[in-house]
Protein backbone atom coordinates (compact mmCIF):
# COMPACT_ATOMS: atom_id res chain seq x y z
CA UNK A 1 9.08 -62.37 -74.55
CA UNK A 2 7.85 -58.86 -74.61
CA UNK A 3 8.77 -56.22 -76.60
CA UNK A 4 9.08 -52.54 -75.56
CA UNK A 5 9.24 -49.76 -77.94
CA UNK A 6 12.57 -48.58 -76.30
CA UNK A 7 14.61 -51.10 -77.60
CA UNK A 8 14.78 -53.64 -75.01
CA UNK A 9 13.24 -57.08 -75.29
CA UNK A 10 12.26 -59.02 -71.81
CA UNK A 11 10.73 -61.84 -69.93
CA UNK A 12 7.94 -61.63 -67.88
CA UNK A 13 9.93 -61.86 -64.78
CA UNK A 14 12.32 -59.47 -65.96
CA UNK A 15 9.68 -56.08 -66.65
CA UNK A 16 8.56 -57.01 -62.96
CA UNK A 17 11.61 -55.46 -61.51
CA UNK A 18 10.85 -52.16 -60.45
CA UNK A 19 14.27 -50.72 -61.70
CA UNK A 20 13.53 -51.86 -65.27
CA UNK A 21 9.82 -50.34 -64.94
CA UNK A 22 11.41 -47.25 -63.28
CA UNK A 23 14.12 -46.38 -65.98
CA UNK A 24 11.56 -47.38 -68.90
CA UNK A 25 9.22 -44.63 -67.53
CA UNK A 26 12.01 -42.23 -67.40
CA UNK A 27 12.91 -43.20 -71.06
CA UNK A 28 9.17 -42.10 -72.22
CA UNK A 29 9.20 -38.80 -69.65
CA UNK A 30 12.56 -37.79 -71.65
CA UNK A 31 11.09 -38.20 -74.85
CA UNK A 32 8.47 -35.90 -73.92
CA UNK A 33 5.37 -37.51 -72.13
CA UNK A 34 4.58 -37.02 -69.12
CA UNK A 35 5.20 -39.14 -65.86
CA UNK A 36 1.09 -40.16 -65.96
CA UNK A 37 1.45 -41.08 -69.58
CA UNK A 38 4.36 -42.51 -69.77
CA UNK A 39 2.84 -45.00 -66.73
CA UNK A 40 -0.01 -45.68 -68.59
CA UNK A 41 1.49 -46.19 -71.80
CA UNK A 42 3.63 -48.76 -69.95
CA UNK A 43 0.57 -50.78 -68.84
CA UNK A 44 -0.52 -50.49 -72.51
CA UNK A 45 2.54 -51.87 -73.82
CA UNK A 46 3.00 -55.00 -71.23
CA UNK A 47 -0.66 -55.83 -70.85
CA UNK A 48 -0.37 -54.79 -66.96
CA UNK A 49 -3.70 -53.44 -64.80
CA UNK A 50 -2.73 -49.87 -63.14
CA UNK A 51 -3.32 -51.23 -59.75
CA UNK A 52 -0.94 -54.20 -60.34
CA UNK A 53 1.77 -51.56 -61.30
CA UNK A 54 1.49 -49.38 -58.83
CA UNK A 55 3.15 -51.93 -56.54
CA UNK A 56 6.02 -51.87 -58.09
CA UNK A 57 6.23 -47.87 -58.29
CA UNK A 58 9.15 -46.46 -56.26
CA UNK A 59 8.91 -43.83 -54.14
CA UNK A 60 10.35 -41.18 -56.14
CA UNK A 61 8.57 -41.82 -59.01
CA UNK A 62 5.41 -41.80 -57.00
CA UNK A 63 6.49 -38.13 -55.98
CA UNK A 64 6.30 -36.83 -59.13
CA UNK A 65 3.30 -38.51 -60.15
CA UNK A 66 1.67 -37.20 -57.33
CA UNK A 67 3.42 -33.72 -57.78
CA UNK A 68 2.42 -33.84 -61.68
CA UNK A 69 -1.44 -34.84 -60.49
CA UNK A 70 -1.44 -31.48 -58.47
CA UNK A 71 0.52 -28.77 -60.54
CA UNK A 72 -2.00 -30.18 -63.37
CA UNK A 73 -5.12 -29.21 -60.78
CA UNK A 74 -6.30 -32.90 -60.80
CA UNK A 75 -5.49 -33.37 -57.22
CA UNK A 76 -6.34 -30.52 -54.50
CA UNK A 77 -3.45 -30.50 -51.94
CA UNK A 78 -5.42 -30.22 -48.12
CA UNK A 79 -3.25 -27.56 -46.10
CA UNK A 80 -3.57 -27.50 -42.26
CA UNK A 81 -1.16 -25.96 -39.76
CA UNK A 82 0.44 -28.03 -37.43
CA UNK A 83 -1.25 -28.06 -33.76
């Protein structure tokens, strides 16, 4: 059984789900870390590689990690104009 520090108590199967993972990271994001942090401390917490994880990240939440990634200047955003 793991233990997460947001109250909730799960199996191994059940922290696999990527709702669960989804709504725990939005949990940490409104408590005031942000979306890269709150991913990592997830890993932290469940014992989970990043690249493992990031299978199970939805779209959306990939978004904003990407979005966060580039407003913070760690990823450069190519432009090109369509030909």
């Amino acid at each position: 059984m793991l233990k997460l520090n947001y109250g909730r108590s799960m199996t191994e199967t059940e922290f696999l789900n990527p709702q669960i993972l989804q709504e725990t990271i939005q949990k940490k994001v409104k408590d005031g870390a942000t979306y890269v942090d709150a991913v990592l401390d997830f890993c932290d917490e469940v014992d989970m590689e990043y690249e493992e994880l990031a299978k199970l990240l939805s779209d959306n939440l990939r978004q904003k990690l990407r979005d966060e990634y580039v407003d913070s200047g760690y990823l450069r955003v190519e432009s090109s104009l369509p030909i």
